[in-house]
C-alpha atoms as a PDB file:
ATOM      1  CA  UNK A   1      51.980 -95.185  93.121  1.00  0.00           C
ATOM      2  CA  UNK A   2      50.845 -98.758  92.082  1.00  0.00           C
ATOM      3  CA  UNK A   3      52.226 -98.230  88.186  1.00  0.00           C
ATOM      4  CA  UNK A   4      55.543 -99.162  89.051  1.00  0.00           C
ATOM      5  CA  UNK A   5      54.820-101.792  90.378  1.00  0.00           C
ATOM      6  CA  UNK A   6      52.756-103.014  87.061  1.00  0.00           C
ATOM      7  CA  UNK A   7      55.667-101.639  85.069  1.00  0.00           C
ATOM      8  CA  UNK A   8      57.597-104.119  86.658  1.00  0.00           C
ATOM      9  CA  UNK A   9      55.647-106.968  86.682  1.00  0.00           C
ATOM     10  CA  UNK A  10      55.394-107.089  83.072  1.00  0.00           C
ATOM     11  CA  UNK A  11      59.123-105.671  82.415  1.00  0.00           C
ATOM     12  CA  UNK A  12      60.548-108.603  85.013  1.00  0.00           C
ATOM     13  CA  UNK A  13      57.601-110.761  85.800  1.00  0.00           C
ATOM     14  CA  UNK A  14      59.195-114.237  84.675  1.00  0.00           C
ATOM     15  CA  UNK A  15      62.252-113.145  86.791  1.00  0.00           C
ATOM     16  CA  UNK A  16      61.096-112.575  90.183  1.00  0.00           C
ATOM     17  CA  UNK A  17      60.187-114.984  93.113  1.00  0.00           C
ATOM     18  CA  UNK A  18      56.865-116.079  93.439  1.00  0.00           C
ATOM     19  CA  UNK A  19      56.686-114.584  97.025  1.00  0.00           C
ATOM     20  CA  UNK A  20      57.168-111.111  95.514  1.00  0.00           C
ATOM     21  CA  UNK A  21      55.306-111.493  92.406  1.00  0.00           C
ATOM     22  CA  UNK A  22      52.299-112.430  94.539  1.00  0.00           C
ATOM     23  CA  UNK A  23      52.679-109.763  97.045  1.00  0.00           C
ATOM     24  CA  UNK A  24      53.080-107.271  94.108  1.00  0.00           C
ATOM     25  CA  UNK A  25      50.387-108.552  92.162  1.00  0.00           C
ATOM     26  CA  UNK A  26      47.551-108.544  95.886  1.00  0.00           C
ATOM     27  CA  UNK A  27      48.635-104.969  96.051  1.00  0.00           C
ATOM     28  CA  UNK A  28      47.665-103.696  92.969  1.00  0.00           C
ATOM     29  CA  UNK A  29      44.552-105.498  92.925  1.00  0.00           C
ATOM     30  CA  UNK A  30      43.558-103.753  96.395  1.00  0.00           C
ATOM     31  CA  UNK A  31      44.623-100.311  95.169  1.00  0.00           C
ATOM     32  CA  UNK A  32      42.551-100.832  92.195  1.00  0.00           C
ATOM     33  CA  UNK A  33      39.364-102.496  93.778  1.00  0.00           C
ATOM     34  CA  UNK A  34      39.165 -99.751  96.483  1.00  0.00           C
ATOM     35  CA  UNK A  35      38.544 -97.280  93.948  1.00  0.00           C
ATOM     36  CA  UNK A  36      36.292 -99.035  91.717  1.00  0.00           C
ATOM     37  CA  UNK A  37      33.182 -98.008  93.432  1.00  0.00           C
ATOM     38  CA  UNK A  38      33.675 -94.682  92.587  1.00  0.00           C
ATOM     39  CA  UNK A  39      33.578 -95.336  88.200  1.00  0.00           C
ATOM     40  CA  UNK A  40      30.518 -93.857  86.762  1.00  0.00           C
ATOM     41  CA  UNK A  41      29.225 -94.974  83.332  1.00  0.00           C
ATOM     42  CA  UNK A  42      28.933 -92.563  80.788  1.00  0.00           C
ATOM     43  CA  UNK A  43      26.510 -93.939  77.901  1.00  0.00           C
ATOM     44  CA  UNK A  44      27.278 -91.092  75.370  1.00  0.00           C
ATOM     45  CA  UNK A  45      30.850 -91.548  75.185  1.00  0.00           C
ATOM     46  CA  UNK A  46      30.358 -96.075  75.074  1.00  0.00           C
ATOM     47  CA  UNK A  47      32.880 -94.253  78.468  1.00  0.00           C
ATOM     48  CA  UNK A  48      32.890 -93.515  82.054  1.00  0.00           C
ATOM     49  CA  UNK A  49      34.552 -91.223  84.147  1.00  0.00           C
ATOM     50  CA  UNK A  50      35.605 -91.155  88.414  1.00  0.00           C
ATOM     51  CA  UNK A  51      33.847 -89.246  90.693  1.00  0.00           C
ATOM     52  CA  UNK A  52      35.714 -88.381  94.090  1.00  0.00           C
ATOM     53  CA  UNK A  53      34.505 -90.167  97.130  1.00  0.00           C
ATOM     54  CA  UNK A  54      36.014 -86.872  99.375  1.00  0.00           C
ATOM     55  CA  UNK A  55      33.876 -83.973  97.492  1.00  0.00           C
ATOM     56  CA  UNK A  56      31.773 -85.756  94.886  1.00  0.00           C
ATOM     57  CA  UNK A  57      33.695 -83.724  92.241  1.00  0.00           C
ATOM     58  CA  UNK A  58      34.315 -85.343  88.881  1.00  0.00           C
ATOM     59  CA  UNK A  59      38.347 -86.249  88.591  1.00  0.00           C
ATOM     60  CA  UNK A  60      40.627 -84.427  86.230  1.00  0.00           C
ATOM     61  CA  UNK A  61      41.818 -86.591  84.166  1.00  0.00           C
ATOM     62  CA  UNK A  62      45.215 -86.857  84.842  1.00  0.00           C
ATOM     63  CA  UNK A  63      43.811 -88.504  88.187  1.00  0.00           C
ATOM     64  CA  UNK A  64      41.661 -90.895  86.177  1.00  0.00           C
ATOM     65  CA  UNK A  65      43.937 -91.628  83.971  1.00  0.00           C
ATOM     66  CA  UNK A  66      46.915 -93.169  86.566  1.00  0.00           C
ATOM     67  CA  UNK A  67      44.536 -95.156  87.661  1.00  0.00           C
ATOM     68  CA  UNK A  68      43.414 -96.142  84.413  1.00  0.00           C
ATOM     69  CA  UNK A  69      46.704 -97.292  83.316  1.00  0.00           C
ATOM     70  CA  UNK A  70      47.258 -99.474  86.653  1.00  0.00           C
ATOM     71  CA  UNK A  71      44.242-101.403  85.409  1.00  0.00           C
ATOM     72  CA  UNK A  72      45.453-101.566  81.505  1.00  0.00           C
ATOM     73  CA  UNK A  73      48.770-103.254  83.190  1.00  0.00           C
ATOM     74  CA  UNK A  74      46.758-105.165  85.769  1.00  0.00           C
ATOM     75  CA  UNK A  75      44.352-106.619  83.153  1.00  0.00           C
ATOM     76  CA  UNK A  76      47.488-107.990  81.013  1.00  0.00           C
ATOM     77  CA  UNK A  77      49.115-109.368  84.172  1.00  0.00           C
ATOM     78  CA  UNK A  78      45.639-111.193  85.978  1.00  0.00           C
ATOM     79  CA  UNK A  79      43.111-111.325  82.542  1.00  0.00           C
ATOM     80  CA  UNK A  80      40.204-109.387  84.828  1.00  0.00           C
ATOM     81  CA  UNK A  81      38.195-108.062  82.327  1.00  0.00           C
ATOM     82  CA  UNK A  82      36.990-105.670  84.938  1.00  0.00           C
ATOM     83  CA  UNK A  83      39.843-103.677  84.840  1.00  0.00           C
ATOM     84  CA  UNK A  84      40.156-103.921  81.206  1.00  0.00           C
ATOM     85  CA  UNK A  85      36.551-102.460  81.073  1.00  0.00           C
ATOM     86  CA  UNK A  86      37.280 -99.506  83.008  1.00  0.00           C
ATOM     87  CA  UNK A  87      40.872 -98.698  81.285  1.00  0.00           C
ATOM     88  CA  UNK A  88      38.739 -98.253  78.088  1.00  0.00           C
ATOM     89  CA  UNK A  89      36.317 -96.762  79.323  1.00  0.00           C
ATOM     90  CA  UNK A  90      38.165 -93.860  80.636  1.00  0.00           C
ATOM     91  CA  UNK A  91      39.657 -93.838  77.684  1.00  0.00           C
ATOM     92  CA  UNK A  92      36.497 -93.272  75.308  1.00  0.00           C
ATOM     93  CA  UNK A  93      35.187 -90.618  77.797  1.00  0.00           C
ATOM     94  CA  UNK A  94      38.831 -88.976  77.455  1.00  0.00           C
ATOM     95  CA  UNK A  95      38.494 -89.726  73.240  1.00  0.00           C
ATOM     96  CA  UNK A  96      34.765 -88.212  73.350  1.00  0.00           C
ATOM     97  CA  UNK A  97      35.858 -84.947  75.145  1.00  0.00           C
ATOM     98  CA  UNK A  98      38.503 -84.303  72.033  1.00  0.00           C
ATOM     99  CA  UNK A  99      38.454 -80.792  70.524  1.00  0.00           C
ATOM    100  CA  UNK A 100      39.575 -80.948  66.947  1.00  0.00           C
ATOM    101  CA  UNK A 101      41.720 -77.610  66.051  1.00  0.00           C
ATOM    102  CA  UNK A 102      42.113 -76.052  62.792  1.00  0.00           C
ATOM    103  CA  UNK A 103      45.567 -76.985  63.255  1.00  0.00           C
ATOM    104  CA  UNK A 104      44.865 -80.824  62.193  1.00  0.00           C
ATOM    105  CA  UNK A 105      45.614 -81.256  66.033  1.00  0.00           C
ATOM    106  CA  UNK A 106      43.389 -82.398  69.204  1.00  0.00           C
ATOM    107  CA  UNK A 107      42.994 -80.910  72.442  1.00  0.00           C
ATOM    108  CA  UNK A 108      41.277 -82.031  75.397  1.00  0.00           C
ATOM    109  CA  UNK A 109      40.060 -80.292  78.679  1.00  0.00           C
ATOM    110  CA  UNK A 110      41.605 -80.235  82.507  1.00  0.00           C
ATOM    111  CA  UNK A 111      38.391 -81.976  83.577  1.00  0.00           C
ATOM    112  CA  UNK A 112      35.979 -82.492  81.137  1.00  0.00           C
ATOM    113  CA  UNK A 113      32.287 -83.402  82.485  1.00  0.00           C
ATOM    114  CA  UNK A 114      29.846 -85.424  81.220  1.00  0.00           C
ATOM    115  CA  UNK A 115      26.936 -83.376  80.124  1.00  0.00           C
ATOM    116  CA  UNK A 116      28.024 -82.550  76.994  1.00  0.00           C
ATOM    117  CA  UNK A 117      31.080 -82.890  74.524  1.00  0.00           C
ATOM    118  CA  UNK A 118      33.522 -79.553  75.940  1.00  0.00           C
ATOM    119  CA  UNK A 119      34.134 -78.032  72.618  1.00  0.00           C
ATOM    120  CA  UNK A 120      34.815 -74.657  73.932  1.00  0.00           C
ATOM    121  CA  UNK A 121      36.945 -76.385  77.098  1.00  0.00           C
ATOM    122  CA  UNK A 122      35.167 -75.194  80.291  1.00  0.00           C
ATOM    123  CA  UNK A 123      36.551 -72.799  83.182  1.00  0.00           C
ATOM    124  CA  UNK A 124      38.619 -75.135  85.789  1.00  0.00           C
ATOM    125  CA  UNK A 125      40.724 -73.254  88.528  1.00  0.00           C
ATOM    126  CA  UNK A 126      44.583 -75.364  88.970  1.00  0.00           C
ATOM    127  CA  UNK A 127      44.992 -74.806  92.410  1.00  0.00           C
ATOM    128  CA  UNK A 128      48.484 -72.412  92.391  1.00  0.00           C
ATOM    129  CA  UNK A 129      48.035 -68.535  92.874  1.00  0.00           C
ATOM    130  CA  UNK A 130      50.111 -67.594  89.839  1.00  0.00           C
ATOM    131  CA  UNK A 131      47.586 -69.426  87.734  1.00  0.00           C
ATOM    132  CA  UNK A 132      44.167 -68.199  86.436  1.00  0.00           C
ATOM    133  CA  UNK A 133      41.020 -69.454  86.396  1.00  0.00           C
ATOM    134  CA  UNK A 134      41.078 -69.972  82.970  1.00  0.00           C
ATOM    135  CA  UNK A 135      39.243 -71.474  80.048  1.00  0.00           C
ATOM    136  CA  UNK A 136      41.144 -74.037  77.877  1.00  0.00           C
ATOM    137  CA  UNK A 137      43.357 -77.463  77.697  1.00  0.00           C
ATOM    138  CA  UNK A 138      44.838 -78.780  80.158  1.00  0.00           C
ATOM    139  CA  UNK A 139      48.015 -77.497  81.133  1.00  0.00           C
ATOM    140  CA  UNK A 140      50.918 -79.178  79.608  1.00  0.00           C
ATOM    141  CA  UNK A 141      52.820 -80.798  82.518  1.00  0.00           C
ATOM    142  CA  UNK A 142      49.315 -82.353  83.702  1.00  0.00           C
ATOM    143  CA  UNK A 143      48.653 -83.670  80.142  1.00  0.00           C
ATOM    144  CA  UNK A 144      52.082 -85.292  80.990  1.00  0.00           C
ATOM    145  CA  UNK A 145      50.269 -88.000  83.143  1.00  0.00           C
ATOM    146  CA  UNK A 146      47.431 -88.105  81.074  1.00  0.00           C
ATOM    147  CA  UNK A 147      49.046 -89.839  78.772  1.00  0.00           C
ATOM    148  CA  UNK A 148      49.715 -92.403  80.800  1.00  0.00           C
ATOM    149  CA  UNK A 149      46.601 -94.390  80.235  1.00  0.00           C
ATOM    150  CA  UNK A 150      46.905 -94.689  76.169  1.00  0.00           C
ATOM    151  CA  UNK A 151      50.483 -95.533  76.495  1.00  0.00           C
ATOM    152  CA  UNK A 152      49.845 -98.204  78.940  1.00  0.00           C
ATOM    153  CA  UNK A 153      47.297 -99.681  76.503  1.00  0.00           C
ATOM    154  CA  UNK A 154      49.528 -99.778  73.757  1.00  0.00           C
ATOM    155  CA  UNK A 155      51.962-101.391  75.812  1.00  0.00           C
ATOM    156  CA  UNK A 156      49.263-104.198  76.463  1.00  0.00           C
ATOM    157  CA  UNK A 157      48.102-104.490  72.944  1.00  0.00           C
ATOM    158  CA  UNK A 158      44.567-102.708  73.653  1.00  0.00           C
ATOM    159  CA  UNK A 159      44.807 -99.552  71.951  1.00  0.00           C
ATOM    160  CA  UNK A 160      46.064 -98.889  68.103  1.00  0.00           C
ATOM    161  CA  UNK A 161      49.425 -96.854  68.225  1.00  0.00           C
ATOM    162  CA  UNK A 162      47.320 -94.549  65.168  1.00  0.00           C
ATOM    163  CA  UNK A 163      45.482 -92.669  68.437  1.00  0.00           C
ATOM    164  CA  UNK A 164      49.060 -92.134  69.945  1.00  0.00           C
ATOM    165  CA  UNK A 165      50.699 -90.730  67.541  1.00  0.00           C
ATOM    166  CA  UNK A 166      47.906 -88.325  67.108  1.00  0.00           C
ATOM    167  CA  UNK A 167      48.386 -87.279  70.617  1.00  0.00           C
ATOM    168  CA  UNK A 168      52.054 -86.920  70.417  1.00  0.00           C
ATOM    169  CA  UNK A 169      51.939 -84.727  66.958  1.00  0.00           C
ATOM    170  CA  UNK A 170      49.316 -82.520  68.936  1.00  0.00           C
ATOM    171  CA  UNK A 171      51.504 -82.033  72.339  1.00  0.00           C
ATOM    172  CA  UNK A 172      54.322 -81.527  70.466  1.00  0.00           C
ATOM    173  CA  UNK A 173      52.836 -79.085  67.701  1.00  0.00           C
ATOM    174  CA  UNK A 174      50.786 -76.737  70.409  1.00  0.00           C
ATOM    175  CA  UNK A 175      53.348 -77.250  73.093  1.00  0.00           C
ATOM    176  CA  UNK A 176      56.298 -76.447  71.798  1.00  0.00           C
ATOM    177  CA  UNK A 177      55.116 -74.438  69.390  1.00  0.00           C
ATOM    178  CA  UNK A 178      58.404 -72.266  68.875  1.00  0.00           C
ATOM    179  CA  UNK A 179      61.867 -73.936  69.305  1.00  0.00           C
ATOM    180  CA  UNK A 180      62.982 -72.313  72.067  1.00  0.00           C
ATOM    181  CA  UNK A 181      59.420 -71.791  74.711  1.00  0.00           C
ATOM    182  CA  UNK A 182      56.197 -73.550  75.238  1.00  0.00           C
ATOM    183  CA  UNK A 183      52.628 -72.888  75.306  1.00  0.00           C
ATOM    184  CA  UNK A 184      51.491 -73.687  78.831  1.00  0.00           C
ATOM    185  CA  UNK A 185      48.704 -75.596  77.416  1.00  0.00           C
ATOM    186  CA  UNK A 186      48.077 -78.310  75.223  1.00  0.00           C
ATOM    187  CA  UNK A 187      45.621 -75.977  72.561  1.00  0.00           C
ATOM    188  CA  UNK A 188      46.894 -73.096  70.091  1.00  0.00           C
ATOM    189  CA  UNK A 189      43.649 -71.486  70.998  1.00  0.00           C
ATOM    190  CA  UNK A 190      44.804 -71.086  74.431  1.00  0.00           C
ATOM    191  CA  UNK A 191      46.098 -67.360  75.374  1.00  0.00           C
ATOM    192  CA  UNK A 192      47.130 -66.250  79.000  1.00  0.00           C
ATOM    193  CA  UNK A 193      48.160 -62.630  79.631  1.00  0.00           C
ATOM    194  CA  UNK A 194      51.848 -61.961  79.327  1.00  0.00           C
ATOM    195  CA  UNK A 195      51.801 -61.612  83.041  1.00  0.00           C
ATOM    196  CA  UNK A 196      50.340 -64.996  84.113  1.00  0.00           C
ATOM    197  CA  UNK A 197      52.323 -66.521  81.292  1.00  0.00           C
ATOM    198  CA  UNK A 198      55.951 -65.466  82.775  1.00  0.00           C
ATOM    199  CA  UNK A 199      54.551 -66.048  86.139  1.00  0.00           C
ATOM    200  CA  UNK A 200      53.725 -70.018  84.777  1.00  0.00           C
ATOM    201  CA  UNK A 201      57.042 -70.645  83.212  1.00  0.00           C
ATOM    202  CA  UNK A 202      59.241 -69.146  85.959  1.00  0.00           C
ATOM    203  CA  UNK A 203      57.805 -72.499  87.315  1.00  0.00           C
ATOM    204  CA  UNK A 204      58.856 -75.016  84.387  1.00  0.00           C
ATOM    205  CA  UNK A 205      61.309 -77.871  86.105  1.00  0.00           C
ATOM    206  CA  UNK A 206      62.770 -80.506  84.277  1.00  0.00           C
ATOM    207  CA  UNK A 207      60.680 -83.354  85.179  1.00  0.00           C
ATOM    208  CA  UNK A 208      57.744 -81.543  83.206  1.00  0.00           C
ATOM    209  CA  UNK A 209      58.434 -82.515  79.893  1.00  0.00           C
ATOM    210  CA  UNK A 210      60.548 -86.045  80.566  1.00  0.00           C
ATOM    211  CA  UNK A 211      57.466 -87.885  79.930  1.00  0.00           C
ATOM    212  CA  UNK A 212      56.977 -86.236  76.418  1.00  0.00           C
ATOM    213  CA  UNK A 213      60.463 -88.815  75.416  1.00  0.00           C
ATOM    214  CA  UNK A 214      57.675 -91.821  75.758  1.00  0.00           C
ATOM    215  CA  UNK A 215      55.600 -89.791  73.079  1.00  0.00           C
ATOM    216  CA  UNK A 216      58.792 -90.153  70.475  1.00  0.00           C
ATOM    217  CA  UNK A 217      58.190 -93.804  69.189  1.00  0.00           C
ATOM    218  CA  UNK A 218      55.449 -92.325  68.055  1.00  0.00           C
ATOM    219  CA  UNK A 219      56.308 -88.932  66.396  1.00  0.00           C
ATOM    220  CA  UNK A 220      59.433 -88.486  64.510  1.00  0.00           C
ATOM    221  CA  UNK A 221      59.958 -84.903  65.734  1.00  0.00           C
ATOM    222  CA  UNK A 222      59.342 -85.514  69.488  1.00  0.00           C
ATOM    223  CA  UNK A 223      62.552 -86.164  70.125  1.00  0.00           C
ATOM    224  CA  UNK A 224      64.096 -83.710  68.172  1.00  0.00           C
ATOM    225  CA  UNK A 225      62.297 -80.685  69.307  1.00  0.00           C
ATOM    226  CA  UNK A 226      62.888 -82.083  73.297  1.00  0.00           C
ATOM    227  CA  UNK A 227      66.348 -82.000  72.352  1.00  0.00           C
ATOM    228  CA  UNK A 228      66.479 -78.785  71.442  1.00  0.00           C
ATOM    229  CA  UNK A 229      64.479 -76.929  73.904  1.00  0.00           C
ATOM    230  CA  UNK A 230      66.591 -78.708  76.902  1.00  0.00           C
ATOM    231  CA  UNK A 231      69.418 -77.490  75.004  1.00  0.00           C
ATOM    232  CA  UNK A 232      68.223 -73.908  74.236  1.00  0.00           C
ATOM    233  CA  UNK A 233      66.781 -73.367  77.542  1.00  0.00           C
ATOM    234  CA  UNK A 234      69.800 -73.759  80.249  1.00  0.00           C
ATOM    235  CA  UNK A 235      68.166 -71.963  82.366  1.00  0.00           C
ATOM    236  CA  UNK A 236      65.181 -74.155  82.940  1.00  0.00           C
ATOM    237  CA  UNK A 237      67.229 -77.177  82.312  1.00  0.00           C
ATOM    238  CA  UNK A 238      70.830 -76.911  83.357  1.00  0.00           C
ATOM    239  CA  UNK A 239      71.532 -80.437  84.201  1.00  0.00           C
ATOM    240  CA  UNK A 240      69.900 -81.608  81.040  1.00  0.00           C
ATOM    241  CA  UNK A 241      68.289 -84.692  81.997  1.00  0.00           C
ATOM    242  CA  UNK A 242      70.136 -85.934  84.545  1.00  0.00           C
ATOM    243  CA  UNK A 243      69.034 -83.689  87.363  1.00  0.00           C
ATOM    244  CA  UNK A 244      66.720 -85.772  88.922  1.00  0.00           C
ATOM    245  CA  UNK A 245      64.832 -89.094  88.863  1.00  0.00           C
ATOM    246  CA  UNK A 246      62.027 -88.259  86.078  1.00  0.00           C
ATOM    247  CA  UNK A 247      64.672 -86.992  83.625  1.00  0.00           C
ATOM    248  CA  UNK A 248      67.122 -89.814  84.738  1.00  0.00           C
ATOM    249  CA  UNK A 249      64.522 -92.309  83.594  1.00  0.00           C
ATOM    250  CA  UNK A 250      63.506 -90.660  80.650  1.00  0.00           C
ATOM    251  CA  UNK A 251      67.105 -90.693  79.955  1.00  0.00           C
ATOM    252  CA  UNK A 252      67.309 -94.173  80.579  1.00  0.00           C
ATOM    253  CA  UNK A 253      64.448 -95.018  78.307  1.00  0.00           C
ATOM    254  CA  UNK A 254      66.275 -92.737  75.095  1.00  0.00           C
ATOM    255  CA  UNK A 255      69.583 -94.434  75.863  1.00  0.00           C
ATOM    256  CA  UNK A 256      68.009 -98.289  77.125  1.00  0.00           C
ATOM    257  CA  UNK A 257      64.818 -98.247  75.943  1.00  0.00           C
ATOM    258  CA  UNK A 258      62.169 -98.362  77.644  1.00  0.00           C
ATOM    259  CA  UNK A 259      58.384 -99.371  75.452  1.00  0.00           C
ATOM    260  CA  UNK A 260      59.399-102.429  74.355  1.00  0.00           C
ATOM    261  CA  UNK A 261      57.586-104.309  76.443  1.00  0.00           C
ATOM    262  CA  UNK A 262      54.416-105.350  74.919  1.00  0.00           C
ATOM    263  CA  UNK A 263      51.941-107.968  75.788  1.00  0.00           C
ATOM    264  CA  UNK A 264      49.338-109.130  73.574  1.00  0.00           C
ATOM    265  CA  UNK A 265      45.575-108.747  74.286  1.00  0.00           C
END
C-alpha cells in the first residue's frame, strides 16, 4: 500500500506542500520500520529474506519484494542506508535462488528458503482449490509483483538495467511462450495437467499481465507480444486495457510514460 505513495514522492516531490510531503514521507517510514524486525540475514546469498511475525513462515517473495521496493524508493527520498541495505538484500537472496534454464532464461521459486540454492524449485501450495500443490516457478501473475523490487532499484539508480532485462526476456520467453496462451508459470520446465491448466486460466483477468508493460523498456519484444495476446485473446481481455485501474495505468504508462523517473544513488 505504501508504494504509491513513494511513487509519488519521487514522481511529484518538488511539487507538493511541505505539510503533505512530510505526512507522506512519516508514513512510509512507520510502515517500513514496523516490519524491519522481522529481516533475517542470509550470509550465503551476501542476502536476507522476511520471516512472518503471524506463523514464523518464510515470505514468498512477492510479499518481500513490495516491501522491498518501498525501501528502494524510501532510501532515494530520506538517504537511510537501512532501507537501502535491506532492498538489496532481498534482492541478492531473490538473485541467489535463480535457476538457470537451458533456454538461456532464469527462473526463480514461489518461496525459496534459505538452506540451500532451490535448483529443482521446491513444493509450495498457492492457496486456491483449482491449483496444485505443485513443484516449480512461481506462478506468473505473482512474479508480476515480484518484480517490483528490481524495477524500483533501477528507478533509484541501485541496480544495473543488464539484471532487468534478463528478467523481462525470461517472463516473456516462458510466459508467453506461444502467441496466443501462457504458461502459468514463469519456467519452461513447468508442466500442470491439462485439467489444472484450463482450470488456472479460466481465471486469467486483465490486471495479470499489466505489469509485464513496465518490463518493455527493457525487452524489445515485451511489448509486442502483450499486444498481441490482449488482442488474440478477447475473451480474457475484452476491454483491452482499459477495463480497470491496473490496465488503465499500464495504459497510461505505454501512452505517458511512466519509468522515467530516475534518481541517482
Amino acid at each position: 500500500m505504501l508504494l504509491p505513495y513513494t511513487d509519488l514522492l519521487i514522481r511529484a516531490g518538488d511539487k507538493l506542500p511541505e505539510k503533505m510531503k512530510k505526512e507522506l514521507t512519516d508514513t512510509v517510514c512507520e510502515g517500513l520500520e514496523a516490519h524491519l524486525d522481522e529481516f533475517v540475514e542470509h550470509p550465503l546469498s551476501k542476502g536476507g529474506y522476511f520471516v512472518s511475525k503471524w506463523n514464523a513462515s518464510i515470505e514468498p517473495l512477492n510479499h518481500t519484494h513490495l516491501y522491498a521496493a518501498v525501501a528502494a524508493e524510501a532510501y532515494a527520498i530520506t538517504r537511510n542506508e537501512r532501507y537501502r541495505d535491506v532492498c538489496e538484500k532481498s534482492y541478492n537472496f531473490f538473485r541467489h535462488n535463480w535457476y538457470e534454464e537451458k533456454n538461456g532464461t532464469v527462473s526463480w521459486a514461489y518461496a525459496p528458503t534459505p538452506d540451500n540454492k532451490n535448483i529443482a524449485h521446491p513444493e509450495c501450495s498457492f492457496g486456491e482449490r483449482s491449483f496444485s500443490h505443485v513443484k516449480g516457478a512461481e506462478l506468473f501473475f505473482k512474479a508480476a509483483v515480484t518484480i517490483e523490487l528490481p524495477l524500483a532499484m533501477h528507478r533509484v539508480g541501485i541496480l544495473d538495467k543488464s539484471e532487468i532485462e534478463l528478467i523481462a526476456k525470461s517472463l516473456r520467453v516462458n510466459v508467453m511462450s506461444n502467441d496466443d496462451s501462457i504458461n502459468m508459470y514463469i519456467s519452461p520446465r513447468k508442466q500442470v495437467p491439462d485439467s489444472v491448466e484450463h482450470l488456472q486460466k479460466q481465471k486469467i483477468r486483465p490486471e495479470f499481465l499489466a505489469m509485464y508493460y513496465l518490463l518493455a523498456p527493457f525487452d524489445g519484444k515485451m511489448k509486442l507480444s502483450l499486444d498481441d495476446l490482449f488482442e488474440k485473446r478477447k475473451d480474457w481481455f475484452p476491454n483491452g486495457l482499459i477495463s480497470g485501474p491496473s490496465q488503465l495505468l499500464a495504459y497510461s504508462f505505454l501512452h505517458y510514460g511512466g519509468s522515467s523517473a530516475h534518481i541517482e544513488p
